[in-house]
C-alpha atoms as a PDB file:
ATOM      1  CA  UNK A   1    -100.937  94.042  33.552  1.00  0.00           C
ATOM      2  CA  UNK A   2     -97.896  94.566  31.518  1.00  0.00           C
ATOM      3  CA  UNK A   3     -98.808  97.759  30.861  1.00  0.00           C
ATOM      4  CA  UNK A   4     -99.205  98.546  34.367  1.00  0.00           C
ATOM      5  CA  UNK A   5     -95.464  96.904  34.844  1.00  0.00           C
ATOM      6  CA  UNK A   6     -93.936  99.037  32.453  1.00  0.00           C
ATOM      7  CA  UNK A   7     -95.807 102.257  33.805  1.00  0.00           C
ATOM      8  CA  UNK A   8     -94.161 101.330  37.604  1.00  0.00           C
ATOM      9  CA  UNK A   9     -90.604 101.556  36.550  1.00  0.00           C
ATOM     10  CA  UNK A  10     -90.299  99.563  33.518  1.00  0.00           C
ATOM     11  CA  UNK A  11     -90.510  95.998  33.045  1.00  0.00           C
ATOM     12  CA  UNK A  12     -88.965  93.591  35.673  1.00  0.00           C
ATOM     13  CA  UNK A  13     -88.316  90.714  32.992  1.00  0.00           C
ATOM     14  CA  UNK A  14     -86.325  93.177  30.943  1.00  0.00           C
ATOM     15  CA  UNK A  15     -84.500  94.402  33.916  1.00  0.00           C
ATOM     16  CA  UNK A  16     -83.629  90.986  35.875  1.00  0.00           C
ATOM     17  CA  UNK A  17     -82.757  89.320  33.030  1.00  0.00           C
ATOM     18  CA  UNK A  18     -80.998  91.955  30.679  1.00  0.00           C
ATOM     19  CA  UNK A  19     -83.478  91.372  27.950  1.00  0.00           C
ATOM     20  CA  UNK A  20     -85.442  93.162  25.258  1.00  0.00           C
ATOM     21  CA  UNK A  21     -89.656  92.860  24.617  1.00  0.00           C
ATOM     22  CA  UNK A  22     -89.572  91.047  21.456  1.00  0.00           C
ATOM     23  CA  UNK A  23     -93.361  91.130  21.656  1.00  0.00           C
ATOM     24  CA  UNK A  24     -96.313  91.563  23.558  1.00  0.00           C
ATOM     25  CA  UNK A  25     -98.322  89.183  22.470  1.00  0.00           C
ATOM     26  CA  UNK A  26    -102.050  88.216  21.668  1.00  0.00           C
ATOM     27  CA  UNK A  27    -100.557  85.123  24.701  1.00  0.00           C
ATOM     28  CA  UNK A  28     -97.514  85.085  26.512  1.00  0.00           C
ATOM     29  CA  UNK A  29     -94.980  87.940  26.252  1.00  0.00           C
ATOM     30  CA  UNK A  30     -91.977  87.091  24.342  1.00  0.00           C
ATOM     31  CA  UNK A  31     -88.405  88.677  25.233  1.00  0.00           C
ATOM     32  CA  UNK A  32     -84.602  88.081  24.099  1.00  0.00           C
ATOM     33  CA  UNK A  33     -82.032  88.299  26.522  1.00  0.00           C
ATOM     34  CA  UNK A  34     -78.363  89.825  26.253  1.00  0.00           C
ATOM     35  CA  UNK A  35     -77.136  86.233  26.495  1.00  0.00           C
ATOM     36  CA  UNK A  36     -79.054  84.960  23.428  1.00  0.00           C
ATOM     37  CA  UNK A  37     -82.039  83.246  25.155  1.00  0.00           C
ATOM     38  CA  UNK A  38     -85.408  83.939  24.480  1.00  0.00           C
ATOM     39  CA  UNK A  39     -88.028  83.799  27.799  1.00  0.00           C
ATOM     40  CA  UNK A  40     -91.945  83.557  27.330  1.00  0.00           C
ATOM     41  CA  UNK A  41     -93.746  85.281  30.537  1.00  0.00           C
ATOM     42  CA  UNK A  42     -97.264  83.562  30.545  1.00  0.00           C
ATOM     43  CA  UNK A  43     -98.272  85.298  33.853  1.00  0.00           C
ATOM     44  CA  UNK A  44    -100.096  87.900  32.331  1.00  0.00           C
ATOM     45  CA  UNK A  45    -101.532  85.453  29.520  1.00  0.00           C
ATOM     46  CA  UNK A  46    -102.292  81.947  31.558  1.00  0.00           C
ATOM     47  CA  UNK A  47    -100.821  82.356  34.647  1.00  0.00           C
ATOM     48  CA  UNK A  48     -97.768  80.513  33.399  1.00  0.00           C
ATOM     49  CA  UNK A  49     -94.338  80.808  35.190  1.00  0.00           C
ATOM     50  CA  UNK A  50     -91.328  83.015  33.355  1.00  0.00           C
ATOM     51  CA  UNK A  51     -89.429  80.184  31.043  1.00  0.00           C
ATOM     52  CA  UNK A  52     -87.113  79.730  28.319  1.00  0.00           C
ATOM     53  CA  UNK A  53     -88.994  79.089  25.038  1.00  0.00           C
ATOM     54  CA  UNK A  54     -88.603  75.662  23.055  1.00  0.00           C
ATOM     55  CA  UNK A  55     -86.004  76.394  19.965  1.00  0.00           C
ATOM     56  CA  UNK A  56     -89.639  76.221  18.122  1.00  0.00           C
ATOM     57  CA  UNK A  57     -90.684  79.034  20.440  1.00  0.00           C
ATOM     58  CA  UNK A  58     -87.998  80.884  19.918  1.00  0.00           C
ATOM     59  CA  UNK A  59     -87.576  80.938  16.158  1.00  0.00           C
ATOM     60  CA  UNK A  60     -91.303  82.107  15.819  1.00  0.00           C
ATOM     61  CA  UNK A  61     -90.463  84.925  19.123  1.00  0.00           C
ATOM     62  CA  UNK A  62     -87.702  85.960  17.030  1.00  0.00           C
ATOM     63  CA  UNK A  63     -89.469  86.333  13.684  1.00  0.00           C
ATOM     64  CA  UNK A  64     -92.509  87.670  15.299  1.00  0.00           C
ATOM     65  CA  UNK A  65     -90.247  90.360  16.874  1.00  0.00           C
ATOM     66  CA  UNK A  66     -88.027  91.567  13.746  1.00  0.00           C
ATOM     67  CA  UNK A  67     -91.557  92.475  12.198  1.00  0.00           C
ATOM     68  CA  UNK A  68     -92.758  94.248  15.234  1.00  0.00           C
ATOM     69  CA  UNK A  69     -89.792  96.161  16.418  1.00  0.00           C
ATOM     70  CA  UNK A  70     -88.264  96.570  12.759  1.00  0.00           C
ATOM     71  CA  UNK A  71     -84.883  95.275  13.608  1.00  0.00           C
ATOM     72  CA  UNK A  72     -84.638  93.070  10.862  1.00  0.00           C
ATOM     73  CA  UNK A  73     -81.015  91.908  11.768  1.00  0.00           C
ATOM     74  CA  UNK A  74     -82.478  89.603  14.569  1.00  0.00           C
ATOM     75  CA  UNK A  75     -83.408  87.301  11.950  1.00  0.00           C
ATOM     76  CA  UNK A  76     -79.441  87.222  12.127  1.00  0.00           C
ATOM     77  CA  UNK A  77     -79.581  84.848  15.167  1.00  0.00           C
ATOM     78  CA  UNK A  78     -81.659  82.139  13.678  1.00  0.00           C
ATOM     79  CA  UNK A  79     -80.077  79.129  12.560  1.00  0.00           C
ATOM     80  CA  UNK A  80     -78.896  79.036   8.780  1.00  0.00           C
ATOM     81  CA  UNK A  81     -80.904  77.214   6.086  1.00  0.00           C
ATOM     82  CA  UNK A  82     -78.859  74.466   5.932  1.00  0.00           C
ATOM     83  CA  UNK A  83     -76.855  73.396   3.008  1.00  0.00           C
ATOM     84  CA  UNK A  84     -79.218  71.556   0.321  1.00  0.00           C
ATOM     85  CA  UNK A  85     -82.568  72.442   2.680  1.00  0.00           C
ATOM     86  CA  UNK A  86     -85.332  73.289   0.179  1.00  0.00           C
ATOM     87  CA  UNK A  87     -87.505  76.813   0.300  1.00  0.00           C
ATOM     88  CA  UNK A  88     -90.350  75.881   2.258  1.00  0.00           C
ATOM     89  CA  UNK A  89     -93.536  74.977  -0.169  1.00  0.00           C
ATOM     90  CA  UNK A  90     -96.192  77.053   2.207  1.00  0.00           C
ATOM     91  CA  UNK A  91     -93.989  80.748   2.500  1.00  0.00           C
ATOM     92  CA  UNK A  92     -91.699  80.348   0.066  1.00  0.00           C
ATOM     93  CA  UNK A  93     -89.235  80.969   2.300  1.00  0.00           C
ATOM     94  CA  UNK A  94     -90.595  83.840   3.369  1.00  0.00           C
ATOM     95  CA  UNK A  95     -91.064  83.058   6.861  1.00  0.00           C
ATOM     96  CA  UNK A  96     -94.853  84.386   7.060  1.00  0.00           C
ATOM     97  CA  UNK A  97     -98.116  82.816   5.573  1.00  0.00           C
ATOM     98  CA  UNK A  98    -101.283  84.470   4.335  1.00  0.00           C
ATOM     99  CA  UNK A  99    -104.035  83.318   6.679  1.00  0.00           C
ATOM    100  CA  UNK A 100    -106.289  82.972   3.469  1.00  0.00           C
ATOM    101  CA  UNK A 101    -105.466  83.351   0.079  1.00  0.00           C
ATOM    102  CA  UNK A 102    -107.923  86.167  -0.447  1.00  0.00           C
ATOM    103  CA  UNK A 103    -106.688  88.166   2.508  1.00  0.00           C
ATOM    104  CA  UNK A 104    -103.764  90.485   3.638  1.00  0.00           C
ATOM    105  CA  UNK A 105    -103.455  89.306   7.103  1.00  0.00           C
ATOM    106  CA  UNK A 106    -100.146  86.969   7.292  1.00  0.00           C
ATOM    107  CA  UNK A 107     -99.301  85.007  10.428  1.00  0.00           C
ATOM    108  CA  UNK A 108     -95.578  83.080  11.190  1.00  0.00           C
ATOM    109  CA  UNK A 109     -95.659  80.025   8.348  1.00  0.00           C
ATOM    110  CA  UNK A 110     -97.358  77.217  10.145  1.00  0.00           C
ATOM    111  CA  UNK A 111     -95.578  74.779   8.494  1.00  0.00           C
ATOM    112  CA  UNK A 112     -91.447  75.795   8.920  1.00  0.00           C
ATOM    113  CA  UNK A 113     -92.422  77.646  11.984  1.00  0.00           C
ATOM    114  CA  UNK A 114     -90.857  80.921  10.551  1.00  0.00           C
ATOM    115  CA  UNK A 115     -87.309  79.572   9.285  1.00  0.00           C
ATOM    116  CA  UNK A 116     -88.391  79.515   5.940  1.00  0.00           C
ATOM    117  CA  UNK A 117     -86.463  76.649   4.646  1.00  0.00           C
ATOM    118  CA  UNK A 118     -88.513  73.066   4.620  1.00  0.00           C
ATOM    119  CA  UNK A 119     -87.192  69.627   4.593  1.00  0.00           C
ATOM    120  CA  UNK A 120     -83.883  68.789   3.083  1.00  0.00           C
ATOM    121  CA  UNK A 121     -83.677  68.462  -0.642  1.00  0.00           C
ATOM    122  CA  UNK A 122     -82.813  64.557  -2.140  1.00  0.00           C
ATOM    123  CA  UNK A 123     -79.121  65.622  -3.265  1.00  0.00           C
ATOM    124  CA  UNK A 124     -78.057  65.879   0.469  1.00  0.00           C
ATOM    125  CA  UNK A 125     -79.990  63.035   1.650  1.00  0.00           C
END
């Protein structure tokens, strides 16, 4: 159906709300508005309502979309790693995760949710 959105004049959630398709999706579309929000449209997905996306939601809509649209300087709006955070132990800091060690297929790191920085290191605690 989002095709068929897109194909009738473009797509209403970029136009009403001044926002950008981060992504797709394999679930609920994921966009970034001009005003720095970042809406998940489920109605395609699970029926779910347009909403603004948890700052969990976001971070991984953001990462997810620098990959996919190759504007790497939206990782720009996430929050810095904060002084004396650690890398995160799963990615590295890398923000994505191989899904199995044996295979190329990465996902968003399931355990920093994409930020790439874990817990906070004992010298700032």
């Amino acid at each position: 159906m989002l095709e068929a959105r897109r194909r009738d004049g473009g797509d209403e959630v970029e136009r009403e709300s001044d926002a950008f398709l981060l992504d797709p999706g394999l679930g609920p579309a994921s966009y970034l508005t001009g005003d720095g929000r970042v809406l998940i449209d489920g109605r395609d997905w699970d029926g779910d309502a347009i909403r603004e996306a948890t700052d969990d939601e976001a971070t991984t809509a953001i990462v997810v979309g620098a990959k996919k649209t190759g504007v790497a300087e939206l990782l720009a709006l996430l929050p810095p790693r904060p002084s004396g955070a650690v890398p995160c132990a799963t990615c590295s800091g890398g923000r994505w995760a191989k899904v199995h060690p044996s295979a190329d297929l990465t996902i968003v790191c399931p355990t920093c949710g994409g930020r790439g920085w874990g817990s906070l290191g004992p010298e700032s605690a």
